[in-house]
PDB file of N, CA and C in Angstrom:
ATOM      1  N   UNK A   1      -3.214  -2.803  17.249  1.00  0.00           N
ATOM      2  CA  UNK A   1      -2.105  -2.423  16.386  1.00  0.00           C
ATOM      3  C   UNK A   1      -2.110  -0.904  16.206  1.00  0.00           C
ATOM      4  N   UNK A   2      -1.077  -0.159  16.371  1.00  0.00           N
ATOM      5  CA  UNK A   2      -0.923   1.184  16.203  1.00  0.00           C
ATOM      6  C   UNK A   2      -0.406   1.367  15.286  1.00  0.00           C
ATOM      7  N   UNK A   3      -1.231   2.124  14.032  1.00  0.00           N
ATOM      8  CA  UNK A   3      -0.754   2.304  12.828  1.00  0.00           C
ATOM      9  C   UNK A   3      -0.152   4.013  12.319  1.00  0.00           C
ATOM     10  N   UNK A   4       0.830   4.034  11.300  1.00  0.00           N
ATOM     11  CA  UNK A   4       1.319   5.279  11.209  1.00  0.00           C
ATOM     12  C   UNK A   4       0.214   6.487  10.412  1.00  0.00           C
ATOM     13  N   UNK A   5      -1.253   5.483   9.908  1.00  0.00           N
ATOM     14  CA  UNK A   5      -2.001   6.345   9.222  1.00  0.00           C
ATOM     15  C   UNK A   5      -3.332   6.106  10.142  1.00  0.00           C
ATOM     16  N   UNK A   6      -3.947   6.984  10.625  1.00  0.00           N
ATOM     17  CA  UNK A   6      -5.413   7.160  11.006  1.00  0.00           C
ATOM     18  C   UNK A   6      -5.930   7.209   9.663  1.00  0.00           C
ATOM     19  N   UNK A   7      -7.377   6.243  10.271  1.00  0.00           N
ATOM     20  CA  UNK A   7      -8.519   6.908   9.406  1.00  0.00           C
ATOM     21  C   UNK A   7      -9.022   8.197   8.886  1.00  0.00           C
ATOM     22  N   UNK A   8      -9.556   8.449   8.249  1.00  0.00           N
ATOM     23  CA  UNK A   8      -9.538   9.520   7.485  1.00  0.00           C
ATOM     24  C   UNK A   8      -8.577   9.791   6.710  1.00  0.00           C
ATOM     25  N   UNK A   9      -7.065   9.883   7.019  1.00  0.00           N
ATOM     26  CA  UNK A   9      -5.808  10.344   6.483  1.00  0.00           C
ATOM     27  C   UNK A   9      -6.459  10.373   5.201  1.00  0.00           C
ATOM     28  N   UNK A  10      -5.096  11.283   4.305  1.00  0.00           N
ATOM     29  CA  UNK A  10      -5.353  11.586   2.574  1.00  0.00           C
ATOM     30  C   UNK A  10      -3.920  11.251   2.153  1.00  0.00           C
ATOM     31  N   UNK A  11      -3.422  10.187   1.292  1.00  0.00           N
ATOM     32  CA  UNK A  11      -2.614  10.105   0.586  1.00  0.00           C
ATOM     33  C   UNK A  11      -2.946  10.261  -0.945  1.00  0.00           C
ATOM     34  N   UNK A  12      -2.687  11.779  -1.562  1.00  0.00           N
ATOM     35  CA  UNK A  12      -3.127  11.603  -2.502  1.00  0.00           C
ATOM     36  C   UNK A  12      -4.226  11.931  -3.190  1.00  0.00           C
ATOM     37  N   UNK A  13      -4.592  10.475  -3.573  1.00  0.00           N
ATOM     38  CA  UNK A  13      -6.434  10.588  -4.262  1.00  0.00           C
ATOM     39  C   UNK A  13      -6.736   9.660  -3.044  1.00  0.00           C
ATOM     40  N   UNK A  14      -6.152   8.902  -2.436  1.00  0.00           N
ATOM     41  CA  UNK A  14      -6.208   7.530  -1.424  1.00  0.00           C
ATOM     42  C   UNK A  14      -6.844   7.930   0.195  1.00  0.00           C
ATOM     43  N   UNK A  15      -8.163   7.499   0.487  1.00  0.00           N
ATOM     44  CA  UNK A  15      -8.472   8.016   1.804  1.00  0.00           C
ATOM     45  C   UNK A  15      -8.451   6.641   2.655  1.00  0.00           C
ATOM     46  N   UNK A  16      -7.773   6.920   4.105  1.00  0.00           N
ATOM     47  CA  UNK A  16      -7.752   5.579   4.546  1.00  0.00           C
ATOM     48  C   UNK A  16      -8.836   5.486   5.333  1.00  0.00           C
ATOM     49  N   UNK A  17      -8.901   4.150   5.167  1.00  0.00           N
ATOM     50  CA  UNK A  17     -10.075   3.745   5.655  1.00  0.00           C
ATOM     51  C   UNK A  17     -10.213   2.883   7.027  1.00  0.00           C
ATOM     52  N   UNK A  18      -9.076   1.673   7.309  1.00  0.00           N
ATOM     53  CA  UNK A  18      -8.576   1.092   7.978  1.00  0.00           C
ATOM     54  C   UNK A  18      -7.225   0.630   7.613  1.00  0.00           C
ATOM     55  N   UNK A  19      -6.720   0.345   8.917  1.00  0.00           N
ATOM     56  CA  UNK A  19      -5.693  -0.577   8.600  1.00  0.00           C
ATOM     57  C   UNK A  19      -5.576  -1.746   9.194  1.00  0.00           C
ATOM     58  N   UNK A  20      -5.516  -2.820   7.513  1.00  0.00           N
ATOM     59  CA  UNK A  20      -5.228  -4.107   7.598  1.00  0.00           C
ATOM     60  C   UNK A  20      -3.974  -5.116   8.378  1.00  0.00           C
ATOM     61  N   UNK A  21      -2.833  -4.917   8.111  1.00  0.00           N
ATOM     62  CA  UNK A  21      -1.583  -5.435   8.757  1.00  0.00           C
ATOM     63  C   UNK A  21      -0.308  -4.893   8.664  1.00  0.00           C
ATOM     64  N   UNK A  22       0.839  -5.284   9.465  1.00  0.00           N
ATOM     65  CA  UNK A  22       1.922  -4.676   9.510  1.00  0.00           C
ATOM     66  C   UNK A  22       2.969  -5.311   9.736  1.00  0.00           C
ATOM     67  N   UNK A  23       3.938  -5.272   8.585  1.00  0.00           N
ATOM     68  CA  UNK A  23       5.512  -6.059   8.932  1.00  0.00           C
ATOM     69  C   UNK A  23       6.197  -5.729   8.647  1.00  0.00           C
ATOM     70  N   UNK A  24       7.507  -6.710   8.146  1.00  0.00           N
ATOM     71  CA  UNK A  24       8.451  -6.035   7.798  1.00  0.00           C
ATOM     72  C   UNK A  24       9.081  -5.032   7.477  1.00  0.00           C
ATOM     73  N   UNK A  25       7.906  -5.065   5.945  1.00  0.00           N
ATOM     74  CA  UNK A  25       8.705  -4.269   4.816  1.00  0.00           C
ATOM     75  C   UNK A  25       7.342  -2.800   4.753  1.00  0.00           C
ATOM     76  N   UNK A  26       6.836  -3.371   6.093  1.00  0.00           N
ATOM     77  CA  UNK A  26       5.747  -2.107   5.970  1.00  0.00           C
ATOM     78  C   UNK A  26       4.265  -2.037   6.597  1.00  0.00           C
ATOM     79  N   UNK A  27       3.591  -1.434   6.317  1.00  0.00           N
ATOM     80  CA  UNK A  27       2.057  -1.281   6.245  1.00  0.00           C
ATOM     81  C   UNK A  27       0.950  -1.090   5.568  1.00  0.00           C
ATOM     82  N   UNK A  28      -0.075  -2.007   5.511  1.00  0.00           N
ATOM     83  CA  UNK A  28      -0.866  -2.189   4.750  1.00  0.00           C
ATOM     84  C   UNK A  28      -2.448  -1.891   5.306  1.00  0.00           C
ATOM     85  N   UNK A  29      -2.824  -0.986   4.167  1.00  0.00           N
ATOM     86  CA  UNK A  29      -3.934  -0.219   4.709  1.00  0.00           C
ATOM     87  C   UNK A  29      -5.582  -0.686   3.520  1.00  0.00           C
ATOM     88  N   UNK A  30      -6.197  -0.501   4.309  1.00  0.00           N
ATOM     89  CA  UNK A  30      -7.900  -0.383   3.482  1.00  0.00           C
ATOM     90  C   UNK A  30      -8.075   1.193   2.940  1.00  0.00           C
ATOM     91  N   UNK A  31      -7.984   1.409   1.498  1.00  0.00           N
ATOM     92  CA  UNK A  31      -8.013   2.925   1.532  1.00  0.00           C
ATOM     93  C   UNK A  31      -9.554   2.790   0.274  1.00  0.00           C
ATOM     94  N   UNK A  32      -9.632   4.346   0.343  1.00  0.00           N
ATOM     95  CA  UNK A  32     -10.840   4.205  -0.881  1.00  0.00           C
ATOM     96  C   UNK A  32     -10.413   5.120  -1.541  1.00  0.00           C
ATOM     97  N   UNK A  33     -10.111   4.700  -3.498  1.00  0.00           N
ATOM     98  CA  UNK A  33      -9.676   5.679  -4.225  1.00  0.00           C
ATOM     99  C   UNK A  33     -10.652   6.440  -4.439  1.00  0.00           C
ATOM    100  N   UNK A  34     -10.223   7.768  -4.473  1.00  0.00           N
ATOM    101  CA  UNK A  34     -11.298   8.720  -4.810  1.00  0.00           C
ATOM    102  C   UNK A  34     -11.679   9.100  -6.101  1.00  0.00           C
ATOM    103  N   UNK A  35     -10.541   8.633  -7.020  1.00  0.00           N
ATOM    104  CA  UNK A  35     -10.619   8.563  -8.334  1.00  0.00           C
ATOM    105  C   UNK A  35     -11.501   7.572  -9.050  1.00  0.00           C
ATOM    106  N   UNK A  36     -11.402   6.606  -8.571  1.00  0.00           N
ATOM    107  CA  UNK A  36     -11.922   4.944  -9.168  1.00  0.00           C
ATOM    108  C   UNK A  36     -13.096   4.706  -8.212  1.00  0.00           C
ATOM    109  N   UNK A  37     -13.121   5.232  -7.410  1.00  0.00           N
ATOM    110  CA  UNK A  37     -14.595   5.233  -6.576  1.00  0.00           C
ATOM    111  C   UNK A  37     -14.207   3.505  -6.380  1.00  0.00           C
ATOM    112  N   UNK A  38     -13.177   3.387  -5.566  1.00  0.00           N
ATOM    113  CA  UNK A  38     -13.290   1.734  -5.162  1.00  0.00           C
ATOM    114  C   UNK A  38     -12.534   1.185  -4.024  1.00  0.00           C
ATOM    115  N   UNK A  39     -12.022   0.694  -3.258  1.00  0.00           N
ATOM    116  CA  UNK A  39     -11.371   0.573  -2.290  1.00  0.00           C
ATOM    117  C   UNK A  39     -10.472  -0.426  -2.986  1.00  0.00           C
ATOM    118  N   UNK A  40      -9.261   0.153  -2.047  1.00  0.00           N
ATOM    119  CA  UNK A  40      -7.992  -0.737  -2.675  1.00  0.00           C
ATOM    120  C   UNK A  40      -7.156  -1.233  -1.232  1.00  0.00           C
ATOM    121  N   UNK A  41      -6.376  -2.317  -1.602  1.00  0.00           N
ATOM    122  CA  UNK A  41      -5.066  -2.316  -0.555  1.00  0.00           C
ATOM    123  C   UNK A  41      -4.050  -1.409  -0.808  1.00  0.00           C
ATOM    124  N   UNK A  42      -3.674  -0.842   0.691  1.00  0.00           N
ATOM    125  CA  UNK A  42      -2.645   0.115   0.405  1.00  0.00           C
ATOM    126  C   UNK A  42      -1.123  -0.204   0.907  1.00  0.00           C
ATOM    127  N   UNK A  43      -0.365  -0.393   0.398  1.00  0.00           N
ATOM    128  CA  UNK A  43       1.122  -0.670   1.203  1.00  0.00           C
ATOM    129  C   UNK A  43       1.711   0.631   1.168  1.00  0.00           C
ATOM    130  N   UNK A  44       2.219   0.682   2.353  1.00  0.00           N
ATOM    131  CA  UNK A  44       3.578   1.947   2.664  1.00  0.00           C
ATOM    132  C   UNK A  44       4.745   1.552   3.360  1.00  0.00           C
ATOM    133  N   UNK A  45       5.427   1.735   2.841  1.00  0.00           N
ATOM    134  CA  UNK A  45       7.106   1.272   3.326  1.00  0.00           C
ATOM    135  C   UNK A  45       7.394   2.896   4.212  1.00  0.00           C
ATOM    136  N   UNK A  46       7.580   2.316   5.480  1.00  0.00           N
ATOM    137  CA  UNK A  46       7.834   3.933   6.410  1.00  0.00           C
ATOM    138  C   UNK A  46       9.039   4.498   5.761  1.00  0.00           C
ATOM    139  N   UNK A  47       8.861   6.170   5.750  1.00  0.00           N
ATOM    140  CA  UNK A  47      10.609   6.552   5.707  1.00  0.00           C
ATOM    141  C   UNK A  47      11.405   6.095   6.197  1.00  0.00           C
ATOM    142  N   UNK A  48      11.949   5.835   7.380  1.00  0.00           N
ATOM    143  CA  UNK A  48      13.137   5.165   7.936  1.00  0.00           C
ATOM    144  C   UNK A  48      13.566   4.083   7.178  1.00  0.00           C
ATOM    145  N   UNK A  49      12.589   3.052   6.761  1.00  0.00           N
ATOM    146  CA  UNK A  49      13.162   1.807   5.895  1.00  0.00           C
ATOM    147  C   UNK A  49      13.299   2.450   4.456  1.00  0.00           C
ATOM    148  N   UNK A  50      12.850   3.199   3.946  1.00  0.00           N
ATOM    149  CA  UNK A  50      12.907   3.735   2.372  1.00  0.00           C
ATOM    150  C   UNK A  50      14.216   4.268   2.055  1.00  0.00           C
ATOM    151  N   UNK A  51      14.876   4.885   3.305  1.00  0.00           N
ATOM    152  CA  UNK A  51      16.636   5.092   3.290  1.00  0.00           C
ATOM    153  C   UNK A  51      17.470   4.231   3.082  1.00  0.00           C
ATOM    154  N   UNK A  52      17.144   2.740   3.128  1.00  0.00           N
ATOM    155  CA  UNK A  52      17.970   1.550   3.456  1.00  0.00           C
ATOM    156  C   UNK A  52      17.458   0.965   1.627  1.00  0.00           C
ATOM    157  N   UNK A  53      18.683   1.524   0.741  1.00  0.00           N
ATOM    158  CA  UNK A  53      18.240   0.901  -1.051  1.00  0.00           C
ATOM    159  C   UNK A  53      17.953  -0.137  -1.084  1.00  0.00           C
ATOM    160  N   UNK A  54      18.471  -1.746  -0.583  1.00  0.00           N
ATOM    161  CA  UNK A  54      18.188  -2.447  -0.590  1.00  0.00           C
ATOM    162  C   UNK A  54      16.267  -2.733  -0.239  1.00  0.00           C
ATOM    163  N   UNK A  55      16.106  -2.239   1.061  1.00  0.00           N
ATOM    164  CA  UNK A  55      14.815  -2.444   0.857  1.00  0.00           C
ATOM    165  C   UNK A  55      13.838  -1.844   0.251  1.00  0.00           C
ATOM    166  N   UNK A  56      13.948  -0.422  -0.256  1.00  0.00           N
ATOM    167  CA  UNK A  56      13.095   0.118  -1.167  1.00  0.00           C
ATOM    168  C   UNK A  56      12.868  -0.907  -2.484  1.00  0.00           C
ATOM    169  N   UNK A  57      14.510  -1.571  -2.851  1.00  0.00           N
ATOM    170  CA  UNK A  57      13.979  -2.040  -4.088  1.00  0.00           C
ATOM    171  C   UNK A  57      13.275  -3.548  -4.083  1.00  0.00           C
ATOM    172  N   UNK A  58      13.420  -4.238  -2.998  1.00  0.00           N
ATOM    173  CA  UNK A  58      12.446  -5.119  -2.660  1.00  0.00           C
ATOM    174  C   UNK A  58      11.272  -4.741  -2.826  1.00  0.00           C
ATOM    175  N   UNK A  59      10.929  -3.663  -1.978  1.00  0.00           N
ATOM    176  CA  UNK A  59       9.563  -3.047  -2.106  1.00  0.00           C
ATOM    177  C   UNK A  59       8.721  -2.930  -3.329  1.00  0.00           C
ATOM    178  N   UNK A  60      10.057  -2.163  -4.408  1.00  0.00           N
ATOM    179  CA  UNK A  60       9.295  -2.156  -5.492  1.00  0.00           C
ATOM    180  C   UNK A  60       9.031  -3.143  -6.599  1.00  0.00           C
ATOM    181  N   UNK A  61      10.171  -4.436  -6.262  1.00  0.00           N
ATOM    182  CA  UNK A  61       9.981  -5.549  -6.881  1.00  0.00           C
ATOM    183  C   UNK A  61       9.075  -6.487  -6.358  1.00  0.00           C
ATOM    184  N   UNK A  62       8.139  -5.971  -5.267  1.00  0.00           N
ATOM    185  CA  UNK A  62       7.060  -6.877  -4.959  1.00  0.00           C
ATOM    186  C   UNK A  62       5.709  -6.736  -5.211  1.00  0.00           C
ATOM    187  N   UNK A  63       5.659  -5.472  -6.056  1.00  0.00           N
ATOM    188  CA  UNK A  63       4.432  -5.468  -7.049  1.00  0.00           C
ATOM    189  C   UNK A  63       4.458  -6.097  -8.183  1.00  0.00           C
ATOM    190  N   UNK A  64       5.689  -6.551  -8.524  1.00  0.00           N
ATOM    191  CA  UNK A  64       5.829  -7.288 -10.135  1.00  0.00           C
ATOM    192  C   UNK A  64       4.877  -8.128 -10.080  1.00  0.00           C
ATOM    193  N   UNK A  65       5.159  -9.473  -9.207  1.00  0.00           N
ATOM    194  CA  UNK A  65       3.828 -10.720  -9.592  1.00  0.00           C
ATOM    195  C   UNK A  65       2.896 -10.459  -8.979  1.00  0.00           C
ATOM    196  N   UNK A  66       2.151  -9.345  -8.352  1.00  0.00           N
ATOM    197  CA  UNK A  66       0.637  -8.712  -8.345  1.00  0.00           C
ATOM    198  C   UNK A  66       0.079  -8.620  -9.972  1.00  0.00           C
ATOM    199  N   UNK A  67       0.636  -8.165 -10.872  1.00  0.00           N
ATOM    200  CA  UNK A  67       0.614  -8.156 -12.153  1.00  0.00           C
ATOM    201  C   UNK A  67      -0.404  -9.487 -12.741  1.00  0.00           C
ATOM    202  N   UNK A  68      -0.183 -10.568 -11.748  1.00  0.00           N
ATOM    203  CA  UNK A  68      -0.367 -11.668 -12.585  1.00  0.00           C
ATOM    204  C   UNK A  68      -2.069 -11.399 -12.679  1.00  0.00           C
ATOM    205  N   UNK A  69      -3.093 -12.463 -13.287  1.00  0.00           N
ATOM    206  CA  UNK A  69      -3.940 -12.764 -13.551  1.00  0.00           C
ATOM    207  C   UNK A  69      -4.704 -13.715 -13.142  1.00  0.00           C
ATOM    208  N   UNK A  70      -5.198 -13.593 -11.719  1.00  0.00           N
ATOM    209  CA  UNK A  70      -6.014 -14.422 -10.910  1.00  0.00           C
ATOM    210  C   UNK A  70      -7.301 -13.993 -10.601  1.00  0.00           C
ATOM    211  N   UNK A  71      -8.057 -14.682 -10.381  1.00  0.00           N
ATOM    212  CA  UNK A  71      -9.666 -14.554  -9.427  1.00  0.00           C
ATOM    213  C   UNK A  71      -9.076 -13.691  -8.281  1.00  0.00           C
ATOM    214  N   UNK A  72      -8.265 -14.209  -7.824  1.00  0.00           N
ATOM    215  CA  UNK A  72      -8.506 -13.781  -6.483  1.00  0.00           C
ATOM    216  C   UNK A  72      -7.752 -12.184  -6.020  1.00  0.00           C
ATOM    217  N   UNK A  73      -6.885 -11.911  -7.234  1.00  0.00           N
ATOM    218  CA  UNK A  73      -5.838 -10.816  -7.217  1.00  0.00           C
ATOM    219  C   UNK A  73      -6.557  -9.376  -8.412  1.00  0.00           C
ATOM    220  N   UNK A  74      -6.549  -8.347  -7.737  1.00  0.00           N
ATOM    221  CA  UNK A  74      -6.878  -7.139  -8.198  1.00  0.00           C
ATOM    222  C   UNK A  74      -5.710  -6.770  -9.194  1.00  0.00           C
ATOM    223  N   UNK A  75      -5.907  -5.522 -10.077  1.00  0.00           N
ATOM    224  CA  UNK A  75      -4.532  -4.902 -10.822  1.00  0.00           C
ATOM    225  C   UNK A  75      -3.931  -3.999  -9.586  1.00  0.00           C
ATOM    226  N   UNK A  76      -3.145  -3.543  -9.994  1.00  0.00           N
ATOM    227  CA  UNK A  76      -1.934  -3.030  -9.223  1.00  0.00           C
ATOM    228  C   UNK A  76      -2.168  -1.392 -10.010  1.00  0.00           C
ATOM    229  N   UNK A  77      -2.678   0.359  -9.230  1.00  0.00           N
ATOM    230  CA  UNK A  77      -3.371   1.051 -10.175  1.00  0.00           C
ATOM    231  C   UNK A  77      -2.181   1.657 -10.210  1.00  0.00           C
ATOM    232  N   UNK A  78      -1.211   1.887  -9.278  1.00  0.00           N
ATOM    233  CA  UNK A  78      -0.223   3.173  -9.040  1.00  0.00           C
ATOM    234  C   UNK A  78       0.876   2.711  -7.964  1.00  0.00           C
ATOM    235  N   UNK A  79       1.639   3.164  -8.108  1.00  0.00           N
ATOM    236  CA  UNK A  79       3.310   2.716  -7.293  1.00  0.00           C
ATOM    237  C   UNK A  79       3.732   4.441  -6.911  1.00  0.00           C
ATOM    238  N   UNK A  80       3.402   4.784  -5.901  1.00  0.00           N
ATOM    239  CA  UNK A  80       4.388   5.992  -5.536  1.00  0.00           C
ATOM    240  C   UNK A  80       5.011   6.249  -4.394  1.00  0.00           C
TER     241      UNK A  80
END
Protein backbone atom coordinates (compact mmCIF):
# COMPACT_ATOMS: atom_id res chain seq x y z
CA UNK A 1 0.00 0.00 0.00
CA UNK A 2 1.42 3.41 -0.90
CA UNK A 3 0.64 5.82 1.59
CA UNK A 4 0.48 9.78 1.38
CA UNK A 5 2.53 9.92 4.83
CA UNK A 6 6.02 8.18 5.34
CA UNK A 7 7.26 7.24 8.48
CA UNK A 8 8.79 9.62 10.36
CA UNK A 9 6.44 12.42 8.88
CA UNK A 10 5.32 15.30 11.63
CA UNK A 11 1.77 16.30 11.75
CA UNK A 12 1.79 18.56 14.38
CA UNK A 13 2.61 17.01 17.84
CA UNK A 14 1.69 13.52 15.73
CA UNK A 15 4.81 11.43 14.43
CA UNK A 16 3.92 8.70 12.05
CA UNK A 17 4.75 5.72 12.71
CA UNK A 18 3.04 3.36 10.22
CA UNK A 19 0.34 3.15 8.18
CA UNK A 20 -2.60 1.09 9.05
CA UNK A 21 -5.37 1.25 6.10
CA UNK A 22 -6.89 3.14 3.35
CA UNK A 23 -10.37 4.00 1.83
CA UNK A 24 -12.75 5.89 1.00
CA UNK A 25 -13.03 8.67 3.06
CA UNK A 26 -9.24 8.45 3.68
CA UNK A 27 -6.17 7.24 5.56
CA UNK A 28 -5.43 5.84 8.57
CA UNK A 29 -2.19 5.94 10.22
CA UNK A 30 -0.18 4.50 13.56
CA UNK A 31 1.19 7.85 14.87
CA UNK A 32 2.87 8.57 18.35
CA UNK A 33 1.66 11.71 20.20
CA UNK A 34 4.41 13.55 21.33
CA UNK A 35 2.42 15.28 23.77
CA UNK A 36 0.65 12.25 25.56
CA UNK A 37 3.66 10.10 25.03
CA UNK A 38 1.17 7.39 23.47
CA UNK A 39 0.35 6.14 20.14
CA UNK A 40 -2.86 6.87 18.58
CA UNK A 41 -4.92 6.10 15.31
CA UNK A 42 -4.59 8.68 12.88
CA UNK A 43 -7.24 9.48 10.09
CA UNK A 44 -6.61 12.00 7.21
CA UNK A 45 -9.09 12.84 4.67
CA UNK A 46 -6.62 13.88 1.51
CA UNK A 47 -7.09 17.49 0.18
CA UNK A 48 -8.71 16.63 -2.97
CA UNK A 49 -11.69 14.95 -1.02
CA UNK A 50 -11.74 17.85 1.77
CA UNK A 51 -12.97 20.23 -1.30
CA UNK A 52 -16.01 18.05 -1.88
CA UNK A 53 -18.45 19.65 1.63
CA UNK A 54 -20.34 16.85 1.62
CA UNK A 55 -17.52 14.64 2.45
CA UNK A 56 -15.60 16.70 4.84
CA UNK A 57 -18.74 16.72 6.87
CA UNK A 58 -19.09 13.02 6.93
CA UNK A 59 -15.65 13.03 7.98
CA UNK A 60 -16.30 15.07 10.77
CA UNK A 61 -19.46 13.38 11.81
CA UNK A 62 -17.59 10.16 12.12
CA UNK A 63 -15.82 10.93 15.21
CA UNK A 64 -19.16 11.53 17.03
CA UNK A 65 -19.78 7.72 18.11
CA UNK A 66 -15.90 7.23 18.80
CA UNK A 67 -17.09 9.31 21.81
CA UNK A 68 -18.84 6.34 23.08
CA UNK A 69 -17.57 4.25 26.07
CA UNK A 70 -16.17 0.86 25.34
CA UNK A 71 -13.24 -1.59 26.32
CA UNK A 72 -12.31 -1.74 23.20
CA UNK A 73 -12.50 2.10 21.93
CA UNK A 74 -9.90 4.88 22.97
CA UNK A 75 -11.11 8.84 23.47
CA UNK A 76 -10.98 10.79 20.47
CA UNK A 77 -7.85 13.68 21.69
CA UNK A 78 -8.12 16.28 18.72
CA UNK A 79 -10.02 16.81 15.28
CA UNK A 80 -7.94 19.07 12.91
Amino acid sequence: MRSFLDKGAQLGHYEIVAALGKGGMGEVYLAQDTRLDRRVALKILPAELAVDSDRLHRFIRERVPLRLVRPRIRDVPAVA
